[in-house]
N, C-alpha and C. Protein backbone atom coordinates (compact mmCIF):
# COMPACT_ATOMS: atom_id res chain seq x y z
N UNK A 1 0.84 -1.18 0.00
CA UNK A 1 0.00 0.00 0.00
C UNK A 1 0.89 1.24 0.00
N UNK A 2 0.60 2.40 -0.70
CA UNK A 2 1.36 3.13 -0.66
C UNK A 2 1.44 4.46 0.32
N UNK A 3 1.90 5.18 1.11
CA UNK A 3 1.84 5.98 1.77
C UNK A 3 0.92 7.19 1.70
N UNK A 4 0.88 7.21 0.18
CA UNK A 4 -0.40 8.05 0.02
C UNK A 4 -1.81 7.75 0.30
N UNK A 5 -2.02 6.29 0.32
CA UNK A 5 -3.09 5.78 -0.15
C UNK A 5 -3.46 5.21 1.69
N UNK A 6 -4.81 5.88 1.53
CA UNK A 6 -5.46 5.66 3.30
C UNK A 6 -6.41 4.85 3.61
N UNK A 7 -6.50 4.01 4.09
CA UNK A 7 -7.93 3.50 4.51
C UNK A 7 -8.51 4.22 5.44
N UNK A 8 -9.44 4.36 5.09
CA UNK A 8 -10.29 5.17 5.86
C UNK A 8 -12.08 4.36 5.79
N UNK A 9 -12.72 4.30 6.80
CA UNK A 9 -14.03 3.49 7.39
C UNK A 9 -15.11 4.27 6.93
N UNK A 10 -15.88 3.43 6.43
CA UNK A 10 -17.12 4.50 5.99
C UNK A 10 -18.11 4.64 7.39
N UNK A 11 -18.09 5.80 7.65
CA UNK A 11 -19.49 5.71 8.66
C UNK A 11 -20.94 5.39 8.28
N UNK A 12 -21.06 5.09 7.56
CA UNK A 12 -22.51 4.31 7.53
C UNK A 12 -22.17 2.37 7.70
N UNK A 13 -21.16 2.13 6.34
CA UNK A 13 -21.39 0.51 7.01
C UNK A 13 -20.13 0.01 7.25
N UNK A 14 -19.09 0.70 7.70
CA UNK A 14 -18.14 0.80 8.45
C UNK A 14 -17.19 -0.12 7.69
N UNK A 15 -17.18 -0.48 5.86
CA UNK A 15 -16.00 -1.01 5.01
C UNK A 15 -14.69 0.07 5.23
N UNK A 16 -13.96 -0.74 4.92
CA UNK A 16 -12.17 -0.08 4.81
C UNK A 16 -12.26 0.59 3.30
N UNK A 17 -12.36 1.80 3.42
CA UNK A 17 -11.69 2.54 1.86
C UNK A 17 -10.40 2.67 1.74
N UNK A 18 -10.07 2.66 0.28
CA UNK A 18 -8.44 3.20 -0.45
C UNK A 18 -8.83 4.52 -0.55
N UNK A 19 -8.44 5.63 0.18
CA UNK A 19 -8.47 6.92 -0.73
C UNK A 19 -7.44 7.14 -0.85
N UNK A 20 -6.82 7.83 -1.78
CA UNK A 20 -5.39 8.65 -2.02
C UNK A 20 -5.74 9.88 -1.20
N UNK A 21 -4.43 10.48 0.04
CA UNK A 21 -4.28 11.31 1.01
C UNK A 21 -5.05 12.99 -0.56
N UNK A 22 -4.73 12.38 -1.89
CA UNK A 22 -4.22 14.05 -1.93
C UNK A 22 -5.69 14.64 -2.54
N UNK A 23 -6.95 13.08 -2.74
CA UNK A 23 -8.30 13.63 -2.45
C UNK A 23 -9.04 13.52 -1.52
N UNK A 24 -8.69 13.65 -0.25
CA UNK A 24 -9.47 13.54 1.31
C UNK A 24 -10.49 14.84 0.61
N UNK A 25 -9.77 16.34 0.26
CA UNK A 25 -10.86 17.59 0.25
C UNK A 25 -12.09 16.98 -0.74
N UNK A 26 -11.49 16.07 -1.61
CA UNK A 26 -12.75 16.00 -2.63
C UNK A 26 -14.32 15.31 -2.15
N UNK A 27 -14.12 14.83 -1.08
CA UNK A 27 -15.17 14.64 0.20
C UNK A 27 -15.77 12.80 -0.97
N UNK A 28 -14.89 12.24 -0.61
CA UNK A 28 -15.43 11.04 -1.27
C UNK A 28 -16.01 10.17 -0.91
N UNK A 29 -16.73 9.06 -1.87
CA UNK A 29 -18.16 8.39 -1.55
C UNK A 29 -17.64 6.70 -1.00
N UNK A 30 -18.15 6.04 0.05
CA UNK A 30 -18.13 4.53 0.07
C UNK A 30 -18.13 4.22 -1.26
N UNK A 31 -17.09 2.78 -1.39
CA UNK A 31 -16.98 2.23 -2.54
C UNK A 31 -18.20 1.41 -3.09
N UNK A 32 -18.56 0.93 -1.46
CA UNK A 32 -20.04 -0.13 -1.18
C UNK A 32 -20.80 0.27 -1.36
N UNK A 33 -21.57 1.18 -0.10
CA UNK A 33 -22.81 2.04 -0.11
C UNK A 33 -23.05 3.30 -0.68
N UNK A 34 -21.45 3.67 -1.04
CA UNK A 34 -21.83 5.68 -1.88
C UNK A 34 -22.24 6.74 -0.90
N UNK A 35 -22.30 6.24 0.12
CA UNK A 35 -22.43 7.40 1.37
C UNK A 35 -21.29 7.96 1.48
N UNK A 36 -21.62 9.17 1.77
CA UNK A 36 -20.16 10.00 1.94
C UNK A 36 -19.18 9.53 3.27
N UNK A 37 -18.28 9.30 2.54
CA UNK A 37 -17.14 9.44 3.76
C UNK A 37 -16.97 10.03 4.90
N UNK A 38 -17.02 11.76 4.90
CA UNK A 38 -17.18 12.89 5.61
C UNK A 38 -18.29 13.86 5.39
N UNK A 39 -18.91 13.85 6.32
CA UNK A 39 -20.30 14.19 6.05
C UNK A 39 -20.35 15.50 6.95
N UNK A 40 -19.31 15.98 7.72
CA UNK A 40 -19.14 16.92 8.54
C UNK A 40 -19.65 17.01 9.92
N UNK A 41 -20.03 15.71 9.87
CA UNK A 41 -21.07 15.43 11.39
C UNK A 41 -20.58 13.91 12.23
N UNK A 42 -20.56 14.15 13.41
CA UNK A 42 -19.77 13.28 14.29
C UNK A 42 -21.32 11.91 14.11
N UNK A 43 -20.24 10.57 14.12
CA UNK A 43 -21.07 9.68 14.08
C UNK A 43 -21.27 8.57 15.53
N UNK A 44 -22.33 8.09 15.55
CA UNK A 44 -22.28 6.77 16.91
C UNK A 44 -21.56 5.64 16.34
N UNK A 45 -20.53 5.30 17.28
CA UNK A 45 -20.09 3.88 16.66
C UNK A 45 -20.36 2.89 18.40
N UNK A 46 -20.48 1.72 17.91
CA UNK A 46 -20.89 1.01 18.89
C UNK A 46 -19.72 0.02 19.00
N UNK A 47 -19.72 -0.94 19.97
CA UNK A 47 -18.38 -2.05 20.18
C UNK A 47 -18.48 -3.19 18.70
N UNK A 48 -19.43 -3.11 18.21
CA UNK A 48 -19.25 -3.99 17.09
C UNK A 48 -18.32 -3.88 16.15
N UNK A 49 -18.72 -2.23 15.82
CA UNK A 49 -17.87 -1.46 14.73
C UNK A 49 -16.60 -0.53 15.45
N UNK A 50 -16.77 -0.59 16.27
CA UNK A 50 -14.87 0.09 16.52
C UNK A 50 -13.95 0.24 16.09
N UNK A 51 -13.42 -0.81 16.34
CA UNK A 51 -12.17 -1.73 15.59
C UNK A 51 -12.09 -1.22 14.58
N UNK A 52 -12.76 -1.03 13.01
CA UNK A 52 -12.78 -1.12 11.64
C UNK A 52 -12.19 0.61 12.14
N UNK A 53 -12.91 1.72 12.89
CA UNK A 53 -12.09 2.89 12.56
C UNK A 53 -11.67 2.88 13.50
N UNK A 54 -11.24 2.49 14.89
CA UNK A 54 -10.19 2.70 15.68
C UNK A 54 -8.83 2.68 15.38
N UNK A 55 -8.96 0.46 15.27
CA UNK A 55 -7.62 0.27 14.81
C UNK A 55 -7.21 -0.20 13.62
N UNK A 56 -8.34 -0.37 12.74
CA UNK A 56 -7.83 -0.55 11.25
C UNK A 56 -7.83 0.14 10.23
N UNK A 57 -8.37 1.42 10.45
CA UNK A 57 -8.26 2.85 9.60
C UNK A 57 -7.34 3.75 10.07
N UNK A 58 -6.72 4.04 8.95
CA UNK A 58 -5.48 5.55 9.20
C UNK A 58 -5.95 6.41 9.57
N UNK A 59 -7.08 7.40 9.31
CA UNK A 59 -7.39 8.77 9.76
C UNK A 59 -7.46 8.97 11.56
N UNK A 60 -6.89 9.62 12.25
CA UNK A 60 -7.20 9.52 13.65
C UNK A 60 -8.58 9.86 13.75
N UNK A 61 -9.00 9.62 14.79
CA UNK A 61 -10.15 9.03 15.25
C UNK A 61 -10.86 10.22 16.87
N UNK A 62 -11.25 10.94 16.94
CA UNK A 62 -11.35 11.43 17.60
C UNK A 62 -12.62 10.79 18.51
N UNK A 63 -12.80 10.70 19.75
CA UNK A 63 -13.86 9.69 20.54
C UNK A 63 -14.64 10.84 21.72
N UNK A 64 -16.40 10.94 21.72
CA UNK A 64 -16.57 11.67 22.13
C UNK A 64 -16.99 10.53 23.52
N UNK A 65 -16.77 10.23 24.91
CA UNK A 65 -17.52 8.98 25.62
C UNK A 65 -18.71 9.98 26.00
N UNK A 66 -19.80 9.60 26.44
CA UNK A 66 -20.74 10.35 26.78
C UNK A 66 -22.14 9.29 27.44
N UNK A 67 -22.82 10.13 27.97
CA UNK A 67 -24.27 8.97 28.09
C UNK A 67 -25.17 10.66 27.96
N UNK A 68 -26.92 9.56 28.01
CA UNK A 68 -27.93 10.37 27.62
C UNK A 68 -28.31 11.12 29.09
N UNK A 69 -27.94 10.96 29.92
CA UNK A 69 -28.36 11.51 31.53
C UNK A 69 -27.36 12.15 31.76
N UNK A 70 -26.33 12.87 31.10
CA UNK A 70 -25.34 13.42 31.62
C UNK A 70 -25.77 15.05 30.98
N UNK A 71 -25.90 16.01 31.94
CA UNK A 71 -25.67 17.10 31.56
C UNK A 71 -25.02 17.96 30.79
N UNK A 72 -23.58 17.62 31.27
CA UNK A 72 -22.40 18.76 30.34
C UNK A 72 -22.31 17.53 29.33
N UNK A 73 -22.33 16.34 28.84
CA UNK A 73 -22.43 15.57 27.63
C UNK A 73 -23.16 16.36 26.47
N UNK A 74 -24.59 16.63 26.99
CA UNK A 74 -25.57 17.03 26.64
C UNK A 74 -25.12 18.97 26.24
N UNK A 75 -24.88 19.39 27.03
CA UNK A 75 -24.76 20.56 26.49
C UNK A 75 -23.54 20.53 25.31
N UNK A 76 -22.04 19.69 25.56
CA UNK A 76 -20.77 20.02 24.53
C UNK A 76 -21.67 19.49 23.70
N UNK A 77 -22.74 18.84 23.16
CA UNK A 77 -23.01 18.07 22.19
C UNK A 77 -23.39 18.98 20.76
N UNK A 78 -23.75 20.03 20.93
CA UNK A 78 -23.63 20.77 19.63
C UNK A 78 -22.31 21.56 19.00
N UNK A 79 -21.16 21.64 20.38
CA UNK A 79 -19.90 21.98 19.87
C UNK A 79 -19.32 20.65 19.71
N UNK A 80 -19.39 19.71 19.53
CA UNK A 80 -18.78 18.73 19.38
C UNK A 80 -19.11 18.24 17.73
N UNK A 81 -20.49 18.93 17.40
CA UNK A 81 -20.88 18.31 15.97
C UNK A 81 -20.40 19.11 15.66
N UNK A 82 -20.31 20.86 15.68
CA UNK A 82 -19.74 21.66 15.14
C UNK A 82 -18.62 21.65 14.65
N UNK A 83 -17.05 20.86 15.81
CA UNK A 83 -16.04 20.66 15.30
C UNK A 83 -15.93 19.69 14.15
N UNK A 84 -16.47 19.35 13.96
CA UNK A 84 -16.68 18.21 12.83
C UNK A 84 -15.90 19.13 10.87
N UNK A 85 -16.87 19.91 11.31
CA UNK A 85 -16.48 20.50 10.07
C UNK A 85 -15.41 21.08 10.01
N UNK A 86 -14.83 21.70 10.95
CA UNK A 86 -13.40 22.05 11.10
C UNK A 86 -12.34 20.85 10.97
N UNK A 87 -12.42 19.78 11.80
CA UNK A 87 -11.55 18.65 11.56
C UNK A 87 -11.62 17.88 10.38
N UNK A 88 -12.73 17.34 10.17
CA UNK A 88 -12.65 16.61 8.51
C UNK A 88 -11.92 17.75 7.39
N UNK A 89 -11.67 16.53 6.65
CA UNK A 89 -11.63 15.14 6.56
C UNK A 89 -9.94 15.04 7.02
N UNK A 90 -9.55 15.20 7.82
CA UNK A 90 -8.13 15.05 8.82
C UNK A 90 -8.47 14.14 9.92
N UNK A 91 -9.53 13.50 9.90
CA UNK A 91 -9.88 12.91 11.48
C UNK A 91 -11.36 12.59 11.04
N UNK A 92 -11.54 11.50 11.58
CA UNK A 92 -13.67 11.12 12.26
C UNK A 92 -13.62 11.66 13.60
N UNK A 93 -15.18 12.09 13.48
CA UNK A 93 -15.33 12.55 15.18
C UNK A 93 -16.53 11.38 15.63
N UNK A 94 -16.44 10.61 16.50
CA UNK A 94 -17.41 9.74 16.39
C UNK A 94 -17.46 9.99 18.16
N UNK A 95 -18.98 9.57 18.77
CA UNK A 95 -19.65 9.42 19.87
C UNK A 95 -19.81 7.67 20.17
N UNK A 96 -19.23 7.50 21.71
CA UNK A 96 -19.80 6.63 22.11
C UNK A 96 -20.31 6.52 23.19
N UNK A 97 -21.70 6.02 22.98
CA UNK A 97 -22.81 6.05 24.48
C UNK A 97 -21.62 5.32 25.58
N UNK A 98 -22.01 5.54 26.91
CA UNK A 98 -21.14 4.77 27.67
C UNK A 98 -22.22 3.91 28.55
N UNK A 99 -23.48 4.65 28.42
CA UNK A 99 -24.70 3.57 28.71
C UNK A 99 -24.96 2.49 27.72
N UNK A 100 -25.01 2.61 26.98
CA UNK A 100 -25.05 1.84 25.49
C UNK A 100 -23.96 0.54 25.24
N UNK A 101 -22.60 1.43 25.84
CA UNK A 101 -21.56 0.62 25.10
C UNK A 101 -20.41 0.46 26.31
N UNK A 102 -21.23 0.03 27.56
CA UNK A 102 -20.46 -0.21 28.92
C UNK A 102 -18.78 -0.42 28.58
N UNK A 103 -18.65 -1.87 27.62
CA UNK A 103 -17.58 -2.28 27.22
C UNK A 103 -15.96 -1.20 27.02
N UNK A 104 -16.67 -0.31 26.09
CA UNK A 104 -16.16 0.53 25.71
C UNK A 104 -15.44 1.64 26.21
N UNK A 105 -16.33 1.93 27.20
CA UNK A 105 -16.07 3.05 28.15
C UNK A 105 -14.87 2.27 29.64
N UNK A 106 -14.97 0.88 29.67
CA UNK A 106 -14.18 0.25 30.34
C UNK A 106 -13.18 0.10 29.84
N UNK A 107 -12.68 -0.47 28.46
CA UNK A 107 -11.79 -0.29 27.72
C UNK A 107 -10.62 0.89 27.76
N UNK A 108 -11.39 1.94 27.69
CA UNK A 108 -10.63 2.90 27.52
C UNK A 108 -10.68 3.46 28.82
N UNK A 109 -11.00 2.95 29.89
CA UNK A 109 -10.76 3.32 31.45
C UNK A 109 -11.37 5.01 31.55
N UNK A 110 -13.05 4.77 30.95
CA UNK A 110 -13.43 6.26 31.07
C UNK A 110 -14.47 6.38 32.50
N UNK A 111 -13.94 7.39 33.66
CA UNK A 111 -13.97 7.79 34.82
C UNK A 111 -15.03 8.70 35.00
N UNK A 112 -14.77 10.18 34.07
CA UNK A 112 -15.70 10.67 34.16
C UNK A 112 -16.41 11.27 32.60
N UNK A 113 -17.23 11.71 32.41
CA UNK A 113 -18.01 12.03 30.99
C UNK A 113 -18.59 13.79 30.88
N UNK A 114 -18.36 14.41 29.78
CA UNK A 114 -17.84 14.07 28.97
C UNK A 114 -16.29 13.63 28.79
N UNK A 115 -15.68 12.58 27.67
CA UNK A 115 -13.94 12.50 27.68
C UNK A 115 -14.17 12.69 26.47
N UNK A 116 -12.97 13.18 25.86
CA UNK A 116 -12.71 13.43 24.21
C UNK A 116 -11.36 12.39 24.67
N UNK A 117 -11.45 11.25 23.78
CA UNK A 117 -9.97 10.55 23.28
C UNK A 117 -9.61 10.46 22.08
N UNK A 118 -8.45 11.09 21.89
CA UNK A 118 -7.79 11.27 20.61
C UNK A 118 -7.27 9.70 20.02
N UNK A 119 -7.49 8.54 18.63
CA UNK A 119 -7.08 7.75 18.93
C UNK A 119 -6.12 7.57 17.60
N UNK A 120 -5.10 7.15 17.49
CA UNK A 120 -4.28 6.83 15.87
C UNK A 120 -4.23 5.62 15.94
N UNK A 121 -4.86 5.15 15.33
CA UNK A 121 -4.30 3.14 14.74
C UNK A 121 -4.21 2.52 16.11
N UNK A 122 -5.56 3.01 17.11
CA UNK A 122 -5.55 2.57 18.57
C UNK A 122 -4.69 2.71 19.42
N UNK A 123 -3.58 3.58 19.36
CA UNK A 123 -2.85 4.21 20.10
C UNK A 123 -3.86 5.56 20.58
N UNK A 124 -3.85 5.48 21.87
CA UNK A 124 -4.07 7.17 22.66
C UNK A 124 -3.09 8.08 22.14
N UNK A 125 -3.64 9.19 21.62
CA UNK A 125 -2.73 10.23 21.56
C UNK A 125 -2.81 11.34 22.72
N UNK A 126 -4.07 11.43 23.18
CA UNK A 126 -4.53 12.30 23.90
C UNK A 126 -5.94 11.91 24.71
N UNK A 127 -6.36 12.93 25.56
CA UNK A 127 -7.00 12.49 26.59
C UNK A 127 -8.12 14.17 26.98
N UNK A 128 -8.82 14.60 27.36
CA UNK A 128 -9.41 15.23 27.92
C UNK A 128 -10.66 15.00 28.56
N UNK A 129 -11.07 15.65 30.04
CA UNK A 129 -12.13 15.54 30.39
C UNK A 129 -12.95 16.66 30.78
N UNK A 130 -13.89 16.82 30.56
CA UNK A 130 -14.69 17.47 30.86
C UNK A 130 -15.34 18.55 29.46
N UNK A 131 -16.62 19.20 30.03
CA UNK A 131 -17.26 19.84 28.43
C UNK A 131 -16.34 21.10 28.00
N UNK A 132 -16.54 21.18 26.59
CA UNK A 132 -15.44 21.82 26.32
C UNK A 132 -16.26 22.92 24.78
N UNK A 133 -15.96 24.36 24.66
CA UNK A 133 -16.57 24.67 23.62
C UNK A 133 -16.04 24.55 22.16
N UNK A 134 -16.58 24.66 21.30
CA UNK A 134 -15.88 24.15 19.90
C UNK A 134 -14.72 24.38 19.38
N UNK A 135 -14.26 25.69 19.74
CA UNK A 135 -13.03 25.90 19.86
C UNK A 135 -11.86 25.43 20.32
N UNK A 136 -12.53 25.26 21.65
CA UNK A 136 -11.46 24.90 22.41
C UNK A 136 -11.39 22.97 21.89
N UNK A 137 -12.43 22.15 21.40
CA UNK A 137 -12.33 20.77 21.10
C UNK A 137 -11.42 21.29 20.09
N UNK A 138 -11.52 21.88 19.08
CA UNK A 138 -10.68 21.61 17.87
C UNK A 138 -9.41 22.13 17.93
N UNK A 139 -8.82 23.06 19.16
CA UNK A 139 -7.64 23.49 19.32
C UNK A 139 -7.36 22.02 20.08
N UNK A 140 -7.74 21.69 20.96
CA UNK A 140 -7.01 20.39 21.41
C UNK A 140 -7.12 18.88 20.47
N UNK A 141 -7.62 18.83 19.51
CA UNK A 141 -7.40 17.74 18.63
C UNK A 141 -6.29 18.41 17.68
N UNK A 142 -6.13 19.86 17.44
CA UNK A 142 -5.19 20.12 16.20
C UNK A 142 -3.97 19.89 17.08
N UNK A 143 -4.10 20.60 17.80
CA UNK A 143 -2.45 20.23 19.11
C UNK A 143 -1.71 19.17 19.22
N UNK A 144 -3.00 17.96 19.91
CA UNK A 144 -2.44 16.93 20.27
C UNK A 144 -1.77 15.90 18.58
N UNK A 145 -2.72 16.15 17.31
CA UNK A 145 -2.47 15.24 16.54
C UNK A 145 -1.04 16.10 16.21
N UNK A 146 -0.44 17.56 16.06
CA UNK A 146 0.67 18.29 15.93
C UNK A 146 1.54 17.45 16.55
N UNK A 147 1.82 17.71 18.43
CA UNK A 147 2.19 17.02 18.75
C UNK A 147 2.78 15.36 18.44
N UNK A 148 1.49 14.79 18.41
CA UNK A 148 2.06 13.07 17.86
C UNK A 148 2.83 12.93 16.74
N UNK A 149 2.78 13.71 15.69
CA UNK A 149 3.47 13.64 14.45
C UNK A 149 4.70 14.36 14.82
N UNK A 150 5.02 15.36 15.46
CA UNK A 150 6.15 15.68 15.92
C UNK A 150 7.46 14.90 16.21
N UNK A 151 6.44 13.44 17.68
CA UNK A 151 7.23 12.60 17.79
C UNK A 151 7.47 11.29 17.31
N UNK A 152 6.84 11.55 15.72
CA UNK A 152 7.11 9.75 15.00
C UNK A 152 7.87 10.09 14.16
C-alpha cells in the first residue's frame, strides 16, 4: 500500500476505503454504499464497529464517551458536531454512548463524561475531560495530533 493511499471506514457501514491522502478535500463516496465518507457530522459507533475505525483505519479518530443523563455531555453536544467540520476530513469525530456501550467506556478506562480521546491506529494520543466549547475541542485535537506527528 502506498503511503499516500489511506484506509479510511465509511461511517454508515463501516467497510475499509483506499483513498489517495491528496483527495481527502474531494469529500469522497463509500466504494459499497456511496455514502459520503465525511459528512461533517460526528457519528455513533458502537463495540461492534470500533475496531474497523479505531484500529484498522489511518485517519485519527477522535472519541466523544458520553451517556444520555449526563448534563455537560448534553450541552458540549452541539460543539462537538460543530467541530466536525473544522476537523474533517483530517480525522472522524465519532460518539460513544457509555450507557449503550459499557464495554467501551471500560476499555478505555473512562472515569468521568464528557472525555474526548484522541485515537491513531488505537494508540491514545490524547486524553481530555470534561465539556469543552468548539473551539477549544478543535484546538485540542489540532495540538495533540501536531504534537504526535512531531514525535514519529
Amino acid at each position: 500500500m502506498s503511503d499516500d493511499l489511506l484506509q479510511i471506514a465509511c461511517p454508515a457501514c463501516h467497510v475499509l476505503n483506499r483513498v489517495p491522502q491528496s483527495r481527502l478535500d474531494e469529500r469522497p463516496n463509500c466504494g459499497r454504499c456511496r455514502e459520503p465518507l465525511f459528512a461533517a457530522v460526528p457519528f455513533a459507533l458502537d463495540a461492534e464497529h470500533f475496531d474497523s475505525h479505531a484500529l484498522r483505519a489511518d485517519l485519527p479518530l477522535l472519541v466523544d464517551f458520553w451517556a444520555p443523563w449526563c448534563g455537560p455531555c448534553l450541552q458540549m453536544a452541539p460543539a462537538f458536531a460543530a467541530s466536525a467540520a473544522q476537523l474533517e476530513p483530517w480525522m472522524h469525530l465519532v460518539k460513544v454512548d457509555t450507557q449503550a456501550q459499557p464495554q467501551l467506556g471500560a476499555q478505555f478506562g473512562i472515569r468521568s463524561i464528557p472525555t474526548l480521546v484522541l485515537l491513531q491506529r488505537g494508540e491514545e494520543i490524547a486524553r481530555q475531560s470534561g465539556a469543552m466549547p468548539a473551539q477549544a475541542i478543535i484546538q485540542f485535537a489540532r495540538n495533540a495530533l501536531i504534537r504526535h506527528l512531531g514525535e514519529g
